[in-house]
Protein backbone atom coordinates (compact mmCIF):
# COMPACT_ATOMS: atom_id res chain seq x y z
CA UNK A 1 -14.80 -1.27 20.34
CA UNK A 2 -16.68 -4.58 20.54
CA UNK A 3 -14.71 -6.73 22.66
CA UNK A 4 -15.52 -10.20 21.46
CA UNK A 5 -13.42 -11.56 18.75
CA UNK A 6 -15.84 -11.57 15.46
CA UNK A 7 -15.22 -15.73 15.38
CA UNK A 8 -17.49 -16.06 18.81
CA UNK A 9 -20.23 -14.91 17.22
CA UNK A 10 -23.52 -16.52 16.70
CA UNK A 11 -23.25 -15.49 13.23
CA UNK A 12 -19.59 -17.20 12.08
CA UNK A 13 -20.74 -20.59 13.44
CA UNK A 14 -21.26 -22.15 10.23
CA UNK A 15 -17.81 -21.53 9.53
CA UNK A 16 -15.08 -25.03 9.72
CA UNK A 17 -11.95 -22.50 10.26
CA UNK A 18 -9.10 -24.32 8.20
CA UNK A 19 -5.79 -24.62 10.04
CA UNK A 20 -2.94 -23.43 8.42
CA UNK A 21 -0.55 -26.42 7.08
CA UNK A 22 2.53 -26.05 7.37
CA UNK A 23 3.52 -30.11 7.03
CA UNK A 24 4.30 -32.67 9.92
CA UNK A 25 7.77 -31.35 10.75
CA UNK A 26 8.09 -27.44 10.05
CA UNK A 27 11.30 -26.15 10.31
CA UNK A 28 10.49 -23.12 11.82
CA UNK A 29 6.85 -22.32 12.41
CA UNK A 30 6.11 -19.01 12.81
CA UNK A 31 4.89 -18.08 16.13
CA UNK A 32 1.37 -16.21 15.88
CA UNK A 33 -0.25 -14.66 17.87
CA UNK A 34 -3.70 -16.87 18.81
CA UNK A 35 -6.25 -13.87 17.69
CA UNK A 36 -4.23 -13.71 14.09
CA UNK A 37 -3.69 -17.41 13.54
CA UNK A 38 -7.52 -18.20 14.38
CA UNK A 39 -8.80 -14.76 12.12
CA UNK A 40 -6.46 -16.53 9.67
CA UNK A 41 -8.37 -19.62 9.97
CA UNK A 42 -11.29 -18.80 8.70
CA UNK A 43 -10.36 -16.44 6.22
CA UNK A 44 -8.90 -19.34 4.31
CA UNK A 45 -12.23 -20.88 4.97
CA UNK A 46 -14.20 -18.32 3.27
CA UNK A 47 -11.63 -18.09 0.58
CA UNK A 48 -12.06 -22.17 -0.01
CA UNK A 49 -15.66 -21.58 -0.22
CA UNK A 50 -15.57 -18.71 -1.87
CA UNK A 51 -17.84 -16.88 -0.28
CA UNK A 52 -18.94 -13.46 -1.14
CA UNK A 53 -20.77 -11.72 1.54
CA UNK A 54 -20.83 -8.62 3.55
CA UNK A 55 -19.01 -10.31 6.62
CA UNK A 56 -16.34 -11.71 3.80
CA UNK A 57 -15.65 -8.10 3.02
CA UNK A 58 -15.28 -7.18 7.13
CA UNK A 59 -13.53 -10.02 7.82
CA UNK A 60 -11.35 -8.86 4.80
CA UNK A 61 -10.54 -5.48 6.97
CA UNK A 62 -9.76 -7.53 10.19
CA UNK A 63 -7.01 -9.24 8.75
CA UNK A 64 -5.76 -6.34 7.07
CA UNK A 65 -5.92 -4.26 10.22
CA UNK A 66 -3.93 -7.35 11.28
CA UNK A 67 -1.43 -7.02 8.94
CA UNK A 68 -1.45 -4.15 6.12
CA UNK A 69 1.19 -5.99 4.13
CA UNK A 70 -1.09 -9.11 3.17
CA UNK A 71 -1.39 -9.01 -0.27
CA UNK A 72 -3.68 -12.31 -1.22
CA UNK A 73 -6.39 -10.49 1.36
CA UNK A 74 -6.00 -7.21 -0.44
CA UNK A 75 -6.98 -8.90 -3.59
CA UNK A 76 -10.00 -10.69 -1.65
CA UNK A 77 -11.13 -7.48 -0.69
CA UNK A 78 -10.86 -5.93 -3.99
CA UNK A 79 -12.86 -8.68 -5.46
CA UNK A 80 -15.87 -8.48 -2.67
CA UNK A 81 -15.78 -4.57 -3.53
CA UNK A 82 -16.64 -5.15 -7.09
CA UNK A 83 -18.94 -8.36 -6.35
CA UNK A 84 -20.62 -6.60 -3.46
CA UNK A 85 -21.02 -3.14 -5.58
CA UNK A 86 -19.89 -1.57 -2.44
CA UNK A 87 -19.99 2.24 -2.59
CA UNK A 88 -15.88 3.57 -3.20
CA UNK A 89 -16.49 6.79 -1.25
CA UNK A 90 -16.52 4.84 2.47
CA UNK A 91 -13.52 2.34 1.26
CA UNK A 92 -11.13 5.72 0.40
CA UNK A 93 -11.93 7.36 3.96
CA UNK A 94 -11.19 3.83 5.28
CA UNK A 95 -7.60 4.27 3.43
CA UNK A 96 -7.18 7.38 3.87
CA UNK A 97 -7.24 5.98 7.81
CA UNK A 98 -4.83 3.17 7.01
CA UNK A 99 -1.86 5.07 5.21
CA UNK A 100 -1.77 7.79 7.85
CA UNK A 101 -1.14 4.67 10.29
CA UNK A 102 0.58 2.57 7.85
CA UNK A 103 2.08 4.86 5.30
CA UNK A 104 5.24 2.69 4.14
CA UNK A 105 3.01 0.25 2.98
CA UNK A 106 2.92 -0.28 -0.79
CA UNK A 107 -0.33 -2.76 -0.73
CA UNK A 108 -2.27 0.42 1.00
CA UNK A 109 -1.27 2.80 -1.81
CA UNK A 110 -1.85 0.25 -4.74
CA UNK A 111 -5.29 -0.43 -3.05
CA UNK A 112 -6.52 3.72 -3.30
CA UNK A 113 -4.97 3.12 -7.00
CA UNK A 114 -6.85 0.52 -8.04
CA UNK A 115 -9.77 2.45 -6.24
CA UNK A 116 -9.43 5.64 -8.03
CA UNK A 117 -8.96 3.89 -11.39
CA UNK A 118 -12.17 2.29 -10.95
CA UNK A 119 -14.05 5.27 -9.98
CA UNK A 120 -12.59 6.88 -12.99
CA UNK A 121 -13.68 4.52 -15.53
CA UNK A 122 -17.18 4.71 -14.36
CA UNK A 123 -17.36 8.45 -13.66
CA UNK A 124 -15.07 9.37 -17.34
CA UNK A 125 -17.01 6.57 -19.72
CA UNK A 126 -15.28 8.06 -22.64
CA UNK A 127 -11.53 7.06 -21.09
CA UNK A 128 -9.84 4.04 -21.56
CA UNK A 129 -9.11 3.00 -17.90
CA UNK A 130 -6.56 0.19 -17.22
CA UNK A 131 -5.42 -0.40 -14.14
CA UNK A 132 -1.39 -0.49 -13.59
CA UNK A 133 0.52 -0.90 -10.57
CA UNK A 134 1.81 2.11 -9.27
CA UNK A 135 5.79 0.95 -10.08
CA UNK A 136 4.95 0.20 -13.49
CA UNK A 137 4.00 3.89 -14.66
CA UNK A 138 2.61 4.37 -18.49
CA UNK A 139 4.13 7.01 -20.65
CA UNK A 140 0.73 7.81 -22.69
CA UNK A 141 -2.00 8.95 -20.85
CA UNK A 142 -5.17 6.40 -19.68
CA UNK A 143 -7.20 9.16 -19.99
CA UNK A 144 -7.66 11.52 -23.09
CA UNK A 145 -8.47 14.40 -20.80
CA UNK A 146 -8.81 17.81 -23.73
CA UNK A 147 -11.49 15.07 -25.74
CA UNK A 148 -13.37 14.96 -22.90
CA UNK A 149 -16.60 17.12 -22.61
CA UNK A 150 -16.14 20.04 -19.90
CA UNK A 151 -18.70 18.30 -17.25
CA UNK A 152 -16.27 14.95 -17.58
CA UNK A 153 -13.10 17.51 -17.24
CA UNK A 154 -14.39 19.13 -14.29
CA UNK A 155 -14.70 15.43 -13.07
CA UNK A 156 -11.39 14.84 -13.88
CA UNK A 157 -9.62 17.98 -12.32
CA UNK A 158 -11.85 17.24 -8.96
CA UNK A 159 -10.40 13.53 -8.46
CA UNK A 160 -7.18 14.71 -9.52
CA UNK A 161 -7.05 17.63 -6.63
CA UNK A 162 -8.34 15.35 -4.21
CA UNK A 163 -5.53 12.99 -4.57
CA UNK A 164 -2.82 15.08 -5.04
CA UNK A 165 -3.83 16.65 -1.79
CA UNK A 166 -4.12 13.25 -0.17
CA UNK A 167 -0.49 12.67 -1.24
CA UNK A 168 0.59 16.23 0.00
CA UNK A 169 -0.70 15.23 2.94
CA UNK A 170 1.17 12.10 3.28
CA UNK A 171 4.21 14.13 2.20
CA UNK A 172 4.16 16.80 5.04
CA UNK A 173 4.80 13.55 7.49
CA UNK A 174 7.19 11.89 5.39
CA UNK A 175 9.28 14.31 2.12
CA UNK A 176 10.44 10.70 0.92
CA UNK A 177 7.89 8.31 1.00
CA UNK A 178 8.80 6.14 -2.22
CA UNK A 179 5.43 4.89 -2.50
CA UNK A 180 3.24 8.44 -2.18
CA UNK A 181 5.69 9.78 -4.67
CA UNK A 182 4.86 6.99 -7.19
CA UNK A 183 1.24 6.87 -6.47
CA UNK A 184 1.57 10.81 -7.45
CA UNK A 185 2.98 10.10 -10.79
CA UNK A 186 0.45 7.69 -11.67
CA UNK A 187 -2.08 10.18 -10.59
CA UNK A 188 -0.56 12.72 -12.97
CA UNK A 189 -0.35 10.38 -15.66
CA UNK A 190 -3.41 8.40 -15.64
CA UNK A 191 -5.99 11.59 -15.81
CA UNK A 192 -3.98 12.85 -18.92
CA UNK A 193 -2.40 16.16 -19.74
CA UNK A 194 -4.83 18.19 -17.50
CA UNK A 195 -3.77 22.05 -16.38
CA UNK A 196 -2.00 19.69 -13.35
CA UNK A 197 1.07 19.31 -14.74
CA UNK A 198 1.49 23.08 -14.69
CA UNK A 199 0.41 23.75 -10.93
CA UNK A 200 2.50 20.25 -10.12
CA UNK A 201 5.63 22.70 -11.05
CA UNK A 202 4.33 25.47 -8.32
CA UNK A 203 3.94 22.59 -5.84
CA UNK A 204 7.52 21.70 -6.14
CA UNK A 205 8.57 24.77 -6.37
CA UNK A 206 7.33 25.16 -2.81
CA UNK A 207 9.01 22.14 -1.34
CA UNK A 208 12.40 23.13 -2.80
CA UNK A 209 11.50 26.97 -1.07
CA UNK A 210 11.22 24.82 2.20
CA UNK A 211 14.58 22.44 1.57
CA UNK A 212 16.31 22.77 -1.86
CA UNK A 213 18.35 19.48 -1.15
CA UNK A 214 14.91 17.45 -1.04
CA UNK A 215 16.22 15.04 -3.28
CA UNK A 216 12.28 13.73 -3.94
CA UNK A 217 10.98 17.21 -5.04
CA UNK A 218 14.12 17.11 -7.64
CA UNK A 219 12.83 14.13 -8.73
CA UNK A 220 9.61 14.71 -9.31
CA UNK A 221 10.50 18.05 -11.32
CA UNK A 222 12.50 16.40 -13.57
CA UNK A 223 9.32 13.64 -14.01
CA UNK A 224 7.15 16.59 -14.49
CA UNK A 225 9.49 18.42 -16.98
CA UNK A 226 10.58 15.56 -19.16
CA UNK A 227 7.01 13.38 -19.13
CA UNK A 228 4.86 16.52 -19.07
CA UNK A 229 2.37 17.42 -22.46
CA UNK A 230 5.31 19.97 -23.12
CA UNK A 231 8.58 18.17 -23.28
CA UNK A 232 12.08 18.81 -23.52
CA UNK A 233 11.44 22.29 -25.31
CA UNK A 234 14.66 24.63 -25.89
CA UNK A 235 12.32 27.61 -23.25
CA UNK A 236 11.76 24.64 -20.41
CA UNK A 237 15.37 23.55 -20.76
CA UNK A 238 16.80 27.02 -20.27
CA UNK A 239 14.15 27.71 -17.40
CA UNK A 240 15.04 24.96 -15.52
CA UNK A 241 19.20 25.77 -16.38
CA UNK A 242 18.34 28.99 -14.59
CA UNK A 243 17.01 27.75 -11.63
CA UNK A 244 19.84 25.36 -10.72
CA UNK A 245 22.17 28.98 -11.18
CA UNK A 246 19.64 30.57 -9.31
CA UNK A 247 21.01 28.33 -6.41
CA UNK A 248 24.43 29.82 -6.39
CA UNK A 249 26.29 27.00 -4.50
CA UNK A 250 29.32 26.44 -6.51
CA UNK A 251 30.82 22.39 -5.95
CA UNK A 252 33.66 24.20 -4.42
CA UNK A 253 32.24 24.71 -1.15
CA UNK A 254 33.04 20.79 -0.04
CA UNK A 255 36.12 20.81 -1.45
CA UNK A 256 37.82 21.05 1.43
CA UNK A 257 35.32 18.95 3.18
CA UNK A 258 36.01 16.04 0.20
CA UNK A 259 40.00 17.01 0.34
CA UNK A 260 39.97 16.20 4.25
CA UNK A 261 38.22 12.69 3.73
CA UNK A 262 40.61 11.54 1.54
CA UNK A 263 43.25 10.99 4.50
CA UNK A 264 40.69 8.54 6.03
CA UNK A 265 41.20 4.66 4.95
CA UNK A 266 37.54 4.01 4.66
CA UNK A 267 36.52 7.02 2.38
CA UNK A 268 39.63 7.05 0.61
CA UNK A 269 37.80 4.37 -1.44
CA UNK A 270 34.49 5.47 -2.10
CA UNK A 271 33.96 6.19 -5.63
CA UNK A 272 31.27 9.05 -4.55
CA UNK A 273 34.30 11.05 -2.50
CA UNK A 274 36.66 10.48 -5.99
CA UNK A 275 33.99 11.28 -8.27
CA UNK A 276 33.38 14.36 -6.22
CA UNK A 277 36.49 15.89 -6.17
CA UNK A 278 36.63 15.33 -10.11
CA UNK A 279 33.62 17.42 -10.50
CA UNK A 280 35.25 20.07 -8.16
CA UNK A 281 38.90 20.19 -10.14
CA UNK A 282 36.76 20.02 -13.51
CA UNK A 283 35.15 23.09 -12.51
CA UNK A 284 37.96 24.94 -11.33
CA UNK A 285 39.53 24.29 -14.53
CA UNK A 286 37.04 25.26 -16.33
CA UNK A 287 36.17 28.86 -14.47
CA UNK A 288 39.61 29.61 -13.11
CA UNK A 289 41.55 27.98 -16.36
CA UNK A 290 43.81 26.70 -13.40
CA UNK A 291 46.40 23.90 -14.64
CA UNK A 292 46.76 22.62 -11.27
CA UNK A 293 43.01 21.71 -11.06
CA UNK A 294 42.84 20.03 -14.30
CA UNK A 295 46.43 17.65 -13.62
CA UNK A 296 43.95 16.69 -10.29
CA UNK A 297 40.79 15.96 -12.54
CA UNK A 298 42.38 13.32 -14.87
CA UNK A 299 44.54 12.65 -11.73
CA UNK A 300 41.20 11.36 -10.25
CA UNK A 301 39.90 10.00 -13.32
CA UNK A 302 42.40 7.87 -13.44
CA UNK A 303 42.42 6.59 -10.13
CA UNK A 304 38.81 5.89 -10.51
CA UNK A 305 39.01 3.78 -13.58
CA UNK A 306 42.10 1.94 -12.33
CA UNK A 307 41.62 1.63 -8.63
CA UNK A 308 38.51 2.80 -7.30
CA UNK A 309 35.98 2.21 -9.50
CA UNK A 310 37.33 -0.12 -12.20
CA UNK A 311 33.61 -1.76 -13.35
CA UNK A 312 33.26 1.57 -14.56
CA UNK A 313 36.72 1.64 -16.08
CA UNK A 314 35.63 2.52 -19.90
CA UNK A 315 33.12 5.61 -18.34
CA UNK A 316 36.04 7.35 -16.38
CA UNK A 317 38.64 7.12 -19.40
CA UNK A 318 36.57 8.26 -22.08
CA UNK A 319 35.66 11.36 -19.17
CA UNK A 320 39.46 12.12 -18.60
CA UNK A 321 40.03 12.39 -22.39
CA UNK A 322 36.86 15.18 -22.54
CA UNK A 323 39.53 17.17 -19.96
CA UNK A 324 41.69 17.46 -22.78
CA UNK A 325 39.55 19.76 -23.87
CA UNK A 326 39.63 22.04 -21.01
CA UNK A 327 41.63 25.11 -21.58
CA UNK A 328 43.96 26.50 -18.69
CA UNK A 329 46.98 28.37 -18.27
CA UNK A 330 50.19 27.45 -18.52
């Protein structure tokens, strides 16, 4: 790597770096280092003159390389992209660098979105691309993927399998990572209701083979199932009914787990432990038609809505009069 910070250069000496002010008496500065604070320098002198030039843009990546986080340069680069006409294809490998070093960085994942949105509203000219932030998801589709002709769907299905097995990708390091997951939804959603959803549901399948509590993967099903082109139908509900029996782990296998925790100050006042055990006795009650378990549901729901958990007071009295309804033996 070229050893010589860029602002040594022959070539940046027409560039007045602008100090950053922070007033006569800061309270407390922040102590950069001397390489970021004088990059920083003249990035706010380019932005002050506006300039839009090919050592804008790389300047643009040394900051960011600096510090993935920093949004305002994110935009900067986004606009010398566009003003540059600066081919895509180099600036995703470049990301595709800086999540697998970065990947809990939200301003990296917006970035490929707002590159992938672009490239699909030149290369799909009869969509209606908008760009979105990946938190803010849309519930119709950007793109109206079954009007397209087939040489603009095969388009379509290509970018789509290319992210989605960027994401996977990102996923195999990290099951969790909020922002991959939401970048994936987007994905989904922006290309339209492409044969993705479908093969999305074999994907997840996959990860719940590999750890069924993967809280993520049960989260994404249940985005695929109730946003996908087929909906809540009365087949998808019972298919997915089947699969949680399919599981065969009945609540009662904590209950003495739960029961054991309750003798313990802290827990004794978590509303998860309380609420826990009232699933357990509801179910017992239900299954075994035990009256002891049912007296110990409402027992808990009305701890809960007295004690533990009274914000939630209405929720756990209107849930211990549906007990009532619970038939047991005497």
């Amino acid at each position: 790597m070229d050893e010589v910070p860029f602002y040594e250069k022959p070539e940046w000496a027409d560039v007045v770096p602008i100090p950053q002010d922070d007033g006569p008496n800061p309270l407390v500065p922040i102590a950069y280092t001397k390489d970021y604070s004088t990059t920083m320098d003249y990035f706010r002198a380019i932005c002050r003159s506006e300039e839009q030039s090919e050592r804008a843009l790389e300047l643009t990546k040394i900051v960011i390389e600096m510090c993935p986080s920093h949004y305002t340069v994110w935009h900067c680069r986004q606009r010398l992209l566009k003003a540059l006409n600066k081919d895509l294809t180099d600036e995703l490998e470049w990301i595709k660098w800086m999540s697998s070093e970065n990947p809990k960085s939200y301003q990296i994942w917006h970035h490929r979105q707002v590159l992938v949105d672009h490239i699909s509203s030149v290369l799909l000219p009869a969509s209606s691309a908008t760009s979105e932030t990946a938190s803010s998801l849309i519930t119709a589709p950007t793109i109206p993927y079954h009007e397209l002709p087939e040489s603009q769907q095969k388009a379509a299905r290509d970018m789509v399998k290319v992210e989605l097995d960027f994401i996977a990708t990102a996923l195999e390091e990290d099951s969790k990572n909020y922002h991959a997951w939401s970048y994936r939804q987007w994905v989904l959603t922006h290309f339209g209701q492409g044969p993705w959803w479908e093969e999305e549901l074999s994907y997840i399948d996959g990860l719940l083979e590999l750890d069924v509590r993967n809280n993520s993967a049960w989260n994404q099903r249940f985005y695929i199932v109730s946003t996908g082109p087929q909906g809540f139908t009365e087949e998808i509900v019972r298919r997915e009914i089947e699969i949680l029996h399919r599981a065969k782990h009945p609540l009662s296998e904590v209950k003495e787990f739960c029961e054991g925790l309750v003798s313990r100050t802290q827990a004794n006042f978590s509303p998860f432990l309380h609420s826990t055990l009232l699933d357990i006795y509801e179910q017992e009650a239900k299954e075994q038609k035990k009256a002891e378990s049912l007296s110990k549901a409402k027992s808990e729901a009305a701890l809960l809505a007295e004690k533990i958990d009274p914000i939630r007071k209405k929720y756990w009295n209107w849930k211990k009069t549906q007990l009532n309804s619970i038939t047991v033996e005497a």
